[in-house]
N, C-alpha and C. Protein backbone atom coordinates (compact mmCIF):
# COMPACT_ATOMS: atom_id res chain seq x y z
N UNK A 1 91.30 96.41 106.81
CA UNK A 1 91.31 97.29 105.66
C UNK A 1 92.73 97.47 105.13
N UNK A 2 92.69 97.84 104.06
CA UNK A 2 94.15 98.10 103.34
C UNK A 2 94.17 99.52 103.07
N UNK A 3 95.79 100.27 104.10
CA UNK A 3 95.59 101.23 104.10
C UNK A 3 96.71 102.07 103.56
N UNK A 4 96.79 102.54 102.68
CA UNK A 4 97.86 103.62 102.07
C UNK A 4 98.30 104.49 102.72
N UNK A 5 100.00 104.97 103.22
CA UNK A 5 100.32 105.94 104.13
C UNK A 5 101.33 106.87 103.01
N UNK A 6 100.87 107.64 102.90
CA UNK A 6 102.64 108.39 102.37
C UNK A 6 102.86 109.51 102.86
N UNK A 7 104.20 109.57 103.15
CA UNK A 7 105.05 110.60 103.75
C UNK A 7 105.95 111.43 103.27
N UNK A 8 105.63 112.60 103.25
CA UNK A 8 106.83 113.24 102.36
C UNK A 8 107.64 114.55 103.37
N UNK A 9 108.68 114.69 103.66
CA UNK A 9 109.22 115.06 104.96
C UNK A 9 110.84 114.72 104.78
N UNK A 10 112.30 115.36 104.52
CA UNK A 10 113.52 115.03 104.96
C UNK A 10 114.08 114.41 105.32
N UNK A 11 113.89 114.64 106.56
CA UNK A 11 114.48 114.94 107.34
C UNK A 11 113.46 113.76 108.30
N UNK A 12 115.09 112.99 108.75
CA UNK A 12 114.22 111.06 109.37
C UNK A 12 114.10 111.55 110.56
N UNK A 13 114.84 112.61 111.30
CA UNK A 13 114.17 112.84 113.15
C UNK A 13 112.91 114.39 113.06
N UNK A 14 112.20 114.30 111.94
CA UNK A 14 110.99 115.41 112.27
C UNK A 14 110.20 114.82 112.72
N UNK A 15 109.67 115.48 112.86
CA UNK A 15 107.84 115.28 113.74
C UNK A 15 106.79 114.60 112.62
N UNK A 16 107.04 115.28 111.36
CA UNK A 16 106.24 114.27 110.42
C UNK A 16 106.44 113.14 110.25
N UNK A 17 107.97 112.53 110.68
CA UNK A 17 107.93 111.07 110.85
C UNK A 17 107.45 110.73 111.78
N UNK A 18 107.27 110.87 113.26
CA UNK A 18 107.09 110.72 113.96
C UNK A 18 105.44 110.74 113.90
N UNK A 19 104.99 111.37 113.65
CA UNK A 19 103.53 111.31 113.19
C UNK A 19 102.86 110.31 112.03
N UNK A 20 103.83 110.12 110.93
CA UNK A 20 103.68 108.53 110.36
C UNK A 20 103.82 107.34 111.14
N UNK A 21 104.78 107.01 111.72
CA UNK A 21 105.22 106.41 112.76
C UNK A 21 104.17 106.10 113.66
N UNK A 22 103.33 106.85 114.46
CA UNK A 22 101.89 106.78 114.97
C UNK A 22 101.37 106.29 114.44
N UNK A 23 100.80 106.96 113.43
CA UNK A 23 99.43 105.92 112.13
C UNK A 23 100.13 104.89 112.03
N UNK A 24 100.82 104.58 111.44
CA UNK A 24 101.32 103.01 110.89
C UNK A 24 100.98 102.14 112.52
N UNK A 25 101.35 102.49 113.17
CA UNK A 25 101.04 101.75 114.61
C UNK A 25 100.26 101.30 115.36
N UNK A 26 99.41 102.59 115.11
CA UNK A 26 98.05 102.36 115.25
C UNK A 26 97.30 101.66 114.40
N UNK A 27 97.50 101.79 112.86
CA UNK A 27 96.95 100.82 111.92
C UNK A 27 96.76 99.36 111.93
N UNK A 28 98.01 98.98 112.00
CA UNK A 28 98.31 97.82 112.60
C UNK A 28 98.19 97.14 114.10
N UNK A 29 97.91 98.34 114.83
CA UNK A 29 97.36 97.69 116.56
C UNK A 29 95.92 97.47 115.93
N UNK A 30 95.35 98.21 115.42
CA UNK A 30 94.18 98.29 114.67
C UNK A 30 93.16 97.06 114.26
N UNK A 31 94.53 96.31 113.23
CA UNK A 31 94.34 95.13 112.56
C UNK A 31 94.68 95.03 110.85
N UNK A 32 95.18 96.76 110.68
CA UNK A 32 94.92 96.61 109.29
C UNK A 32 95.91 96.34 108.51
N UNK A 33 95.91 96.53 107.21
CA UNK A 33 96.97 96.21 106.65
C UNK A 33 97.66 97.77 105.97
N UNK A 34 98.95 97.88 106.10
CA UNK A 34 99.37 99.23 105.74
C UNK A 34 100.34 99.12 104.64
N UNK A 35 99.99 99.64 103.49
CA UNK A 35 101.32 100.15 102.70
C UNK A 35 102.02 101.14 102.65
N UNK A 36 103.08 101.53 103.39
CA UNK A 36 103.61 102.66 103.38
C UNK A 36 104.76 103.31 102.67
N UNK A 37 104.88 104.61 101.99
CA UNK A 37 105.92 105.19 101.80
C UNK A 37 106.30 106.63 101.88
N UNK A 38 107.92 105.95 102.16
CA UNK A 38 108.09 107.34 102.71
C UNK A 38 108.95 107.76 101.23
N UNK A 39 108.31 109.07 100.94
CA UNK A 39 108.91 109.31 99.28
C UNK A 39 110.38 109.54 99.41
N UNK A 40 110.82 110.74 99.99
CA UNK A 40 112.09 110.89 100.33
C UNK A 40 113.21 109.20 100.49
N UNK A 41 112.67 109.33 101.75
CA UNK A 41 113.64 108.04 101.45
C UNK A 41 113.69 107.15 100.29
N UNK A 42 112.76 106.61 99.91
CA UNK A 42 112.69 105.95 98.63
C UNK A 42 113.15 106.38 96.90
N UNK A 43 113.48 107.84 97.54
CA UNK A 43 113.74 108.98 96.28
C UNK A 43 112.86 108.51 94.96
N UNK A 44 111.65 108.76 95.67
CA UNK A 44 110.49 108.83 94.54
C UNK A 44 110.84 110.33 93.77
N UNK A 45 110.70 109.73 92.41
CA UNK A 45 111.54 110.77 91.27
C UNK A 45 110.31 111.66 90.93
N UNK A 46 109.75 112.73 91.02
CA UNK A 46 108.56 114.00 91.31
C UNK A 46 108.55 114.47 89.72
N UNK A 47 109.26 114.77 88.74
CA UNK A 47 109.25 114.90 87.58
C UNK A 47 108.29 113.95 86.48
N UNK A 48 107.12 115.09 85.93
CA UNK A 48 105.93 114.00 85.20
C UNK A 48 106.23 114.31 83.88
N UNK A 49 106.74 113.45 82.68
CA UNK A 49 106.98 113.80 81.34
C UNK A 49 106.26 114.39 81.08
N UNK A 50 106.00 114.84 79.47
CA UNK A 50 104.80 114.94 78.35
C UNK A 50 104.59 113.67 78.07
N UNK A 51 104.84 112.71 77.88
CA UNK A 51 104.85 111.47 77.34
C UNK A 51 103.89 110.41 78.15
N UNK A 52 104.00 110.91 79.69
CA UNK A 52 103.07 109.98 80.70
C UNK A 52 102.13 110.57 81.07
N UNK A 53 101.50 112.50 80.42
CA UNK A 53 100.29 112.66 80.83
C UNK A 53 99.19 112.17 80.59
N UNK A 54 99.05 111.98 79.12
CA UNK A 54 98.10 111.09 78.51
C UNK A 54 97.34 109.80 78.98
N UNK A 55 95.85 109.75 79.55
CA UNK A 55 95.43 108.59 79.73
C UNK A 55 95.93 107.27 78.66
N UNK A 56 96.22 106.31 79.58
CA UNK A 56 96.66 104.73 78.91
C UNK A 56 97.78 105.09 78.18
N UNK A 57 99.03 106.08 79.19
CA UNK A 57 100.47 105.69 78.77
C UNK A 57 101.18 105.21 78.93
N UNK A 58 102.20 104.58 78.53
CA UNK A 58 103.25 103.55 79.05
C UNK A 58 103.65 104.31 80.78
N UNK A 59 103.93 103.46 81.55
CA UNK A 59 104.30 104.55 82.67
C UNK A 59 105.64 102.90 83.18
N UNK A 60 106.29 104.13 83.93
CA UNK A 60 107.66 103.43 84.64
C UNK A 60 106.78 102.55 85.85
N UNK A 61 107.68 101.40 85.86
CA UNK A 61 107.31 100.40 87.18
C UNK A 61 106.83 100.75 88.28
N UNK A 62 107.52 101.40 88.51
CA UNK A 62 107.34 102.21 90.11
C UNK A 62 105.98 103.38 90.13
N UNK A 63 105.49 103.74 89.02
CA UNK A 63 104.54 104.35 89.09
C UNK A 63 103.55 103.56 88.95
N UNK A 64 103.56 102.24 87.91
CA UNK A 64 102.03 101.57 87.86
C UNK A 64 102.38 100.96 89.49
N UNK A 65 103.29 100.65 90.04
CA UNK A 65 102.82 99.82 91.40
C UNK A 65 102.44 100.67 92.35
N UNK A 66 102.54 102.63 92.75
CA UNK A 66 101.83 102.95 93.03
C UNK A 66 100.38 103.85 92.62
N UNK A 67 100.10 103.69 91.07
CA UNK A 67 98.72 103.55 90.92
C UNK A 67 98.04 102.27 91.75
N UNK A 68 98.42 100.96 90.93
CA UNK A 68 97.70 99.55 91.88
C UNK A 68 97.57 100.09 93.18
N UNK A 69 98.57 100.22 93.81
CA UNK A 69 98.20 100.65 95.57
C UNK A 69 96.84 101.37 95.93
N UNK A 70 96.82 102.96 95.52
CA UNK A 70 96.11 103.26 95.19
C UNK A 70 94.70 103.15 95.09
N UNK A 71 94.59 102.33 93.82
CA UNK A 71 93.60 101.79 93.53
C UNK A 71 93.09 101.16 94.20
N UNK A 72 93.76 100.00 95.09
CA UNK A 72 93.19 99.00 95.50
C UNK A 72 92.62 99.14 97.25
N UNK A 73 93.61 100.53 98.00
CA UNK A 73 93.47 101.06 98.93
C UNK A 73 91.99 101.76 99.15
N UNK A 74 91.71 101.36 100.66
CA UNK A 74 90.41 101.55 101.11
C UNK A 74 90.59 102.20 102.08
N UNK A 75 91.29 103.01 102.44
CA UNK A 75 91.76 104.95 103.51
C UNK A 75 93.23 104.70 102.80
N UNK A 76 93.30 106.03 102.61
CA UNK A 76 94.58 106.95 102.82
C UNK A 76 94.92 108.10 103.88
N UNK A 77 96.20 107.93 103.80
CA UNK A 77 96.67 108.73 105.04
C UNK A 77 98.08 109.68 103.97
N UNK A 78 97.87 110.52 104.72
CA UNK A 78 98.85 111.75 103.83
C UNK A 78 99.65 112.24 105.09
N UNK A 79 100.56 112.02 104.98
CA UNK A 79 101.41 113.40 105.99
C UNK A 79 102.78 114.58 105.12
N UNK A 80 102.48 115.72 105.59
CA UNK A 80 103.49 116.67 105.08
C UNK A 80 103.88 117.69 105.56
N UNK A 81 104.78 118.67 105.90
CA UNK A 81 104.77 119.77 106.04
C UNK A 81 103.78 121.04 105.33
N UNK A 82 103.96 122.29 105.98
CA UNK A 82 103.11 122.93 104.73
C UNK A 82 104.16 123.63 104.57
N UNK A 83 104.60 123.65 103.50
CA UNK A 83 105.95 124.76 102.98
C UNK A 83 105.17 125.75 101.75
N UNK A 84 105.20 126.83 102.11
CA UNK A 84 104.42 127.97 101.27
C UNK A 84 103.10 127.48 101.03
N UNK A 85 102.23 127.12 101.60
CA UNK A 85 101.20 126.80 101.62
C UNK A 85 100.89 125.45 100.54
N UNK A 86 101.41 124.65 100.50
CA UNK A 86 101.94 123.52 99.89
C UNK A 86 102.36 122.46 100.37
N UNK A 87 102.21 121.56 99.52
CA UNK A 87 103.06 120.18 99.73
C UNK A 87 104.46 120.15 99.25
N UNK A 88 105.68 119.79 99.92
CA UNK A 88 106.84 119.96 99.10
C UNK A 88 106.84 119.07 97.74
N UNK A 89 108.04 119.95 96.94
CA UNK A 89 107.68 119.32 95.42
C UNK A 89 107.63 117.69 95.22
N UNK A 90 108.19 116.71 96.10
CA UNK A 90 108.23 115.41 95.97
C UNK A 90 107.18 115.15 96.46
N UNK A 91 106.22 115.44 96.88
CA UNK A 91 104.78 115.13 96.95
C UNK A 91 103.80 115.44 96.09
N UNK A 92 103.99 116.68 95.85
CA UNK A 92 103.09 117.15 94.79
C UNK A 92 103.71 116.42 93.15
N UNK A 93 104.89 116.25 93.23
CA UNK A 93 105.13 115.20 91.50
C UNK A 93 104.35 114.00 92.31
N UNK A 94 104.44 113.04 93.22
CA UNK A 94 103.44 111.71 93.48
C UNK A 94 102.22 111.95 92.97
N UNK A 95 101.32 113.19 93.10
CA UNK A 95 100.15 113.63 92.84
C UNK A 95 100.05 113.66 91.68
N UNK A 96 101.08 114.43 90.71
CA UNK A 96 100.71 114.79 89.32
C UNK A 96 101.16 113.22 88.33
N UNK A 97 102.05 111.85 89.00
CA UNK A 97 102.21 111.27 88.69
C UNK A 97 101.24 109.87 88.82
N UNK A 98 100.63 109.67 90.17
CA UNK A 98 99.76 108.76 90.82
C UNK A 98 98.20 109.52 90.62
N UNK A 99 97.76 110.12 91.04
CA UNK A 99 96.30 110.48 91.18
C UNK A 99 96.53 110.83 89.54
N UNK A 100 96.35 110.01 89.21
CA UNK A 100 95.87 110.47 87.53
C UNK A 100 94.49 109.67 86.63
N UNK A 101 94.00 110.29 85.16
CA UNK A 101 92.90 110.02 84.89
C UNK A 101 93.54 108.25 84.64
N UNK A 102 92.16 107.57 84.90
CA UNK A 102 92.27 106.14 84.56
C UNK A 102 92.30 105.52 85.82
N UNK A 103 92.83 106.27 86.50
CA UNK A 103 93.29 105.65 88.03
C UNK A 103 92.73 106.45 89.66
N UNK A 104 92.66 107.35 88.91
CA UNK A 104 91.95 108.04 90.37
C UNK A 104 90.12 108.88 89.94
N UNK A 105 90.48 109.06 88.58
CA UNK A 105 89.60 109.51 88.18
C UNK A 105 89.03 109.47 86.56
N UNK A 106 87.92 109.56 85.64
CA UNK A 106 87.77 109.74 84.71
C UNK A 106 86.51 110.39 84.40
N UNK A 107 86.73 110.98 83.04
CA UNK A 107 85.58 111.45 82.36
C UNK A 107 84.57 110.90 81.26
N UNK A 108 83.32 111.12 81.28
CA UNK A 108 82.19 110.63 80.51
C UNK A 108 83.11 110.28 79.13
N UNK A 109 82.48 109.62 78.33
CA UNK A 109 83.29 109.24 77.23
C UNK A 109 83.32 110.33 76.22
N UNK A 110 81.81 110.64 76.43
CA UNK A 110 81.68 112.08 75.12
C UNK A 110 82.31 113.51 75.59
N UNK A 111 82.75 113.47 76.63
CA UNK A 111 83.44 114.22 77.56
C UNK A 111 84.91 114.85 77.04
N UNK A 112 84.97 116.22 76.74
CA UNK A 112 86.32 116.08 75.88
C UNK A 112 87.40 116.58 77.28
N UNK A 113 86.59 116.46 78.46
CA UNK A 113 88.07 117.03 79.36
C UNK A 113 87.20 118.01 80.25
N UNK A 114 86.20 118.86 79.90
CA UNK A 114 85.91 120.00 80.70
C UNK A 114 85.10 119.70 81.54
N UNK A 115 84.04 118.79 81.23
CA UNK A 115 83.01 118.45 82.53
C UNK A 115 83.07 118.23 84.22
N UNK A 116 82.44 117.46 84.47
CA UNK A 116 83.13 116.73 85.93
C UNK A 116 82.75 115.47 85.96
N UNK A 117 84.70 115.02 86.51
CA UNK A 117 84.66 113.56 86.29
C UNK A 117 83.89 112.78 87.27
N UNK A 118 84.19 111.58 86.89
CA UNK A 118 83.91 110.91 87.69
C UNK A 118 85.11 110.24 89.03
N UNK A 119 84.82 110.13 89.93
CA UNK A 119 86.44 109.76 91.23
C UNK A 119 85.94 107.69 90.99
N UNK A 120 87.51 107.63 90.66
CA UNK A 120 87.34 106.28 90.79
C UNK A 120 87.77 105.28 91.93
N UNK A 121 88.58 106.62 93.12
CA UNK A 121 89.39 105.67 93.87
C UNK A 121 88.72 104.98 94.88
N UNK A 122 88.51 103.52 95.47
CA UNK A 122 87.75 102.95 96.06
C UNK A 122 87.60 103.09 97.73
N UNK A 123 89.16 104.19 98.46
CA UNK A 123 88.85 104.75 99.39
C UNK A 123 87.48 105.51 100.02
N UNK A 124 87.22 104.95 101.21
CA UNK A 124 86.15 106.09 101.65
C UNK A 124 86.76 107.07 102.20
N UNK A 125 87.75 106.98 102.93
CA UNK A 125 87.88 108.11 104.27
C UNK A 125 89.33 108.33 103.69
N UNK A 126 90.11 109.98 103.40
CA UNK A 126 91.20 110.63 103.55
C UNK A 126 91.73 111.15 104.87
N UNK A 127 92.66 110.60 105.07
CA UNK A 127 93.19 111.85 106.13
C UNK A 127 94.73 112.66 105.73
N UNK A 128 94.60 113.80 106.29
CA UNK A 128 95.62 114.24 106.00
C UNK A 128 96.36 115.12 107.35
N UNK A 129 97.64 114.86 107.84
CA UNK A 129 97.82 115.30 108.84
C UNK A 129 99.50 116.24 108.31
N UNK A 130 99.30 117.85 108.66
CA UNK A 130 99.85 118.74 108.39
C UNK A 130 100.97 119.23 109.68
N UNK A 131 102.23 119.65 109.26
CA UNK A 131 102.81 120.34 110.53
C UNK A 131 103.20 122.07 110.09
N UNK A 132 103.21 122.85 110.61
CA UNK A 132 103.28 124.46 110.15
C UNK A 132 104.25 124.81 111.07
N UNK A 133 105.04 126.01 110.74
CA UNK A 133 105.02 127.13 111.77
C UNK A 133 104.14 128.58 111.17
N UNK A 134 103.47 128.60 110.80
CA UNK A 134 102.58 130.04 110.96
C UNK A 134 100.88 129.16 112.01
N UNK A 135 101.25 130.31 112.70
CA UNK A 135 100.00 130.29 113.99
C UNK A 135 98.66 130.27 113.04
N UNK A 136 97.62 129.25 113.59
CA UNK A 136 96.87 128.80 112.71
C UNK A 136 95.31 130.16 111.97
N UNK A 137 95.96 131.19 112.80
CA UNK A 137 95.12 132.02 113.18
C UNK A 137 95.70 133.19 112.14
N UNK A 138 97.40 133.33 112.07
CA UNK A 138 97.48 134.14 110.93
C UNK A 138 97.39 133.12 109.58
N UNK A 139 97.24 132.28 109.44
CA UNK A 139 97.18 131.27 108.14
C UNK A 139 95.77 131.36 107.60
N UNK A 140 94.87 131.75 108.61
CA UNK A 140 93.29 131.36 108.43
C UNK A 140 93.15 132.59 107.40
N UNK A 141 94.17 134.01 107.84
CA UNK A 141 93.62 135.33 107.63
C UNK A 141 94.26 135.85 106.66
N UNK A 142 95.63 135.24 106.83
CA UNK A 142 96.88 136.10 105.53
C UNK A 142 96.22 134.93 104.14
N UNK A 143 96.16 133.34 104.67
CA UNK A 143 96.09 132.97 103.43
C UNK A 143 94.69 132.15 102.62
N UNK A 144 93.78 131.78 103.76
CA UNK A 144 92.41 131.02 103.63
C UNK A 144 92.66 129.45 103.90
N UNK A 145 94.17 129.23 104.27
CA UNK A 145 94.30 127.55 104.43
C UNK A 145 94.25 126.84 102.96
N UNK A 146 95.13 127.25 102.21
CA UNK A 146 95.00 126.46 100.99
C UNK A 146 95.27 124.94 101.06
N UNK A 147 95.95 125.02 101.99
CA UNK A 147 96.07 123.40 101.76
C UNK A 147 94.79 122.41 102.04
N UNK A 148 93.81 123.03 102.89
CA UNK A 148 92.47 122.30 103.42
C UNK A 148 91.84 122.48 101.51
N UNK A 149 92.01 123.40 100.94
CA UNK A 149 91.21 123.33 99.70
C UNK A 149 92.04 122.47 98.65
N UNK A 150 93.07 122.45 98.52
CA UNK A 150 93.83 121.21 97.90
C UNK A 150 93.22 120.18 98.13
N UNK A 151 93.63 119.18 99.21
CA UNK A 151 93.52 118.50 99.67
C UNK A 151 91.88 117.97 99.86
N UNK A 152 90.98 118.32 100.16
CA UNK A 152 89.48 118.15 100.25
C UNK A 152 89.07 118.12 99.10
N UNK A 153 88.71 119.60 98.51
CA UNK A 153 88.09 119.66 97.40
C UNK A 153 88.97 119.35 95.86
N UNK A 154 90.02 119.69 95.83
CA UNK A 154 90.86 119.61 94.13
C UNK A 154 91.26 118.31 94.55
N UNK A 155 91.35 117.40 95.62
CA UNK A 155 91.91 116.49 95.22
C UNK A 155 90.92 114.81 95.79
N UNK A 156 90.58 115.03 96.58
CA UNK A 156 89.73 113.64 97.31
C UNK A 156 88.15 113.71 96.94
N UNK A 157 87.81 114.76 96.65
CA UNK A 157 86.22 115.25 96.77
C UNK A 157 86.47 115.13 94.81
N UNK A 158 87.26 115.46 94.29
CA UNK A 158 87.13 114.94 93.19
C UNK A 158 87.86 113.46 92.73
N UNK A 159 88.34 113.21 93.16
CA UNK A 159 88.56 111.58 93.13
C UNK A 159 87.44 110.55 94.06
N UNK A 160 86.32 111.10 94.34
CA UNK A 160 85.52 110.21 94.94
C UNK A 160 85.69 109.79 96.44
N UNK A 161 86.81 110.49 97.17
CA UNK A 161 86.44 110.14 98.42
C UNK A 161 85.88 111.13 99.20
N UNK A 162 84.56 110.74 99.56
CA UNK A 162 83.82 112.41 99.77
C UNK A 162 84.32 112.01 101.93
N UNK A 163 84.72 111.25 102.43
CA UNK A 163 84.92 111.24 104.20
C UNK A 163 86.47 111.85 104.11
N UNK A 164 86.56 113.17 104.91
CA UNK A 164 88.14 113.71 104.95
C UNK A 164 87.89 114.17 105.90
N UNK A 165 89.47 114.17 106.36
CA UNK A 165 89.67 114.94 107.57
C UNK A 165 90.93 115.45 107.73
N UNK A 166 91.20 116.24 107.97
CA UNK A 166 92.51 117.19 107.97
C UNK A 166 93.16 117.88 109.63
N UNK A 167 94.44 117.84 109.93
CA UNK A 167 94.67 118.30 110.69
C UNK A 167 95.94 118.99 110.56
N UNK A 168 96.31 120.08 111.16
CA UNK A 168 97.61 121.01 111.39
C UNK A 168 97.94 121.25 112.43
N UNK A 169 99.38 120.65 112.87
CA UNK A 169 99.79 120.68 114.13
C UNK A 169 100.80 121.75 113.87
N UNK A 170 101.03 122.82 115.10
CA UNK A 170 101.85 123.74 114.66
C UNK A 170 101.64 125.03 116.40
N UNK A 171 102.58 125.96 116.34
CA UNK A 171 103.53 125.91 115.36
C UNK A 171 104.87 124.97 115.87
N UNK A 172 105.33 124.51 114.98
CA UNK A 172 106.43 123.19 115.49
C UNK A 172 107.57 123.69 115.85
N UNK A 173 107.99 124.95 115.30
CA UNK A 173 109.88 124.98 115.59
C UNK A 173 109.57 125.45 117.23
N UNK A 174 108.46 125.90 117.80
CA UNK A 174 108.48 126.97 119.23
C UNK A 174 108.12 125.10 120.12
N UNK A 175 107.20 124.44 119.49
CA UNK A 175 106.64 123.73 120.72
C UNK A 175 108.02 122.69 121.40
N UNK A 176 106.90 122.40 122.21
CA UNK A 176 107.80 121.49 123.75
C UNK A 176 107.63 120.60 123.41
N UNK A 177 108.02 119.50 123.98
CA UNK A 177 108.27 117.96 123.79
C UNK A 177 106.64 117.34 124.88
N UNK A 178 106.28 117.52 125.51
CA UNK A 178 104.86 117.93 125.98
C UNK A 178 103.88 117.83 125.09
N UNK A 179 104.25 119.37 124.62
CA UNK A 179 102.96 119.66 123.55
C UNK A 179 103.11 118.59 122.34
N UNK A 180 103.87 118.32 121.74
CA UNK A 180 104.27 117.01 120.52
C UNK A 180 103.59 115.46 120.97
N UNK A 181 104.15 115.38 122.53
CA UNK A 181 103.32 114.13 122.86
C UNK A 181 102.00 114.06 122.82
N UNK A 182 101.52 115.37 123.03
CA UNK A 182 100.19 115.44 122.77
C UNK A 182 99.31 115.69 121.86
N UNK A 183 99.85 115.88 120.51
CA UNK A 183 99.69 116.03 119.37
C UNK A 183 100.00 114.45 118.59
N UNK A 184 100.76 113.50 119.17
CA UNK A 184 100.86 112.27 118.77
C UNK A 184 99.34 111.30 119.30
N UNK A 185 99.19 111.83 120.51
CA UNK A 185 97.92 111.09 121.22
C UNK A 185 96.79 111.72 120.29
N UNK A 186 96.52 112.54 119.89
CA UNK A 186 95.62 112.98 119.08
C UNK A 186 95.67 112.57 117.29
N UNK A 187 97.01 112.53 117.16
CA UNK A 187 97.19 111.33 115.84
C UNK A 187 96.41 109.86 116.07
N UNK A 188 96.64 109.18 116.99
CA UNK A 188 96.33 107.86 117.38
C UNK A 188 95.04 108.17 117.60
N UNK A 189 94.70 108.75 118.22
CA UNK A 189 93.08 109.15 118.56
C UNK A 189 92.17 108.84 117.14
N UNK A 190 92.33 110.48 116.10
CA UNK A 190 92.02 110.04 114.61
C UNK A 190 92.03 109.09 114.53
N UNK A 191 93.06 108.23 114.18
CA UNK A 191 92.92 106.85 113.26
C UNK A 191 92.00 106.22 113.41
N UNK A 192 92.41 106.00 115.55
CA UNK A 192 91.26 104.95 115.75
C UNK A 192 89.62 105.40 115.82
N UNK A 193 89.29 106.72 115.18
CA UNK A 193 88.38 106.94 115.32
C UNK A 193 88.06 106.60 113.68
N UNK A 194 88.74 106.99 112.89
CA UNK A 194 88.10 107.14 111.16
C UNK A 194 88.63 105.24 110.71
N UNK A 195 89.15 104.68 111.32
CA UNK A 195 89.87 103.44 111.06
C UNK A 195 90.08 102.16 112.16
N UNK A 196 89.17 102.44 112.80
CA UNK A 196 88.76 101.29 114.11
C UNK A 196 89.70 100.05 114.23
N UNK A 197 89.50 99.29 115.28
CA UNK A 197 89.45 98.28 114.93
C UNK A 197 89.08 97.22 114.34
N UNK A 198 89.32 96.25 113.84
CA UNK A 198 88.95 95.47 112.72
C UNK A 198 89.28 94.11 113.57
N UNK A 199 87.26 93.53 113.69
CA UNK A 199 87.08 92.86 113.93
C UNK A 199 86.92 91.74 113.51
């Protein structure tokens, strides 16, 4: 399978790399094929004109090659911090720049915008793997887990990939080097459970 990874994370010795780092590994012990990026490093530019919201607009290089990706990708894999219950801003511009109509999604023709679209992306299965420090227990209660509703419903469940799965490892600044290894074995675990081997 051809599998889309992106990473959005600083800082090259965190745990969210280290947790990309897993998937990609596993992907490929796997059999599959991985495209990965890591935005940061690549200084994917997060700023979406007026000019490129418009379905069928001219768009910069680097954005039609990751629409194609995209598109052509059959799982995605997401990794991020949750910073204020969020994706940091260089992830969320990939979103407002990549998951767009034409490419991830569209509407009926007589459709002026309000209905519900249709998801065009040819992925079945999302994953998304999260790192926190708020205990998952005051997050459930102070905030409802916005990011599980991002992520599921505003963003994969309407782009057509109805198989997701989400995880939050946390809290990260307190844990041990122990507990992390074991939170990596449970990365590898996922994959090879939603992304097998390929026979």
């Amino acid at each position: 399978m051809n599998i889309l990874v992106i990473l959005g994370h600083p800082s090259k010795g965190s745990f969210n790399h280290a947790i990309a780092n897993t998937v990609i590994e596993t992907l490929a012990s796997n059999g599959h094929e991985v495209l990965f990026h890591d935005l940061y490093e690549e200084k994917f530019d997060p700023i979406l004109s007026g000019q490129e919201i418009p379905k069928g607009a001219s768009l910069e290089g680097i954005i039609t090659e990751h629409c194609n990706e995209i598109s052509k990708a059959e799982g995605i894999v997401i990794v991020h911090p949750n910073w204020w219950g969020q994706p940091p801003a260089i992830l969320k511009g990939w979103i407002d720049r990549v998951i767009r109509a034409g490419v991830a999604y569209e509407f009926k023709e007589e459709d002026s915008g309000e209905g519900i679209p249709t998801g065009l992306l040819k992925a079945e299965t999302a994953l998304v793997f999260n790192t926190s420090n708020t205990p998952r227990e005051r997050e459930l209660q102070m905030f409802g887990d916005p990011l599980e509703i991002l992520w599921k419903n505003c963003i994969f469940d309407f782009c057509g990939v109805k198989n997701f799965h989400r995880k939050m490892f946390g809290v990260i600044v307190t844990s041990k080097l122990e507990e992390r290894l074991g939170w990596l074995k449970e990365v590898k675990e996922t994959v090879d459970m939603y992304f097998p081997h390929k026979f």
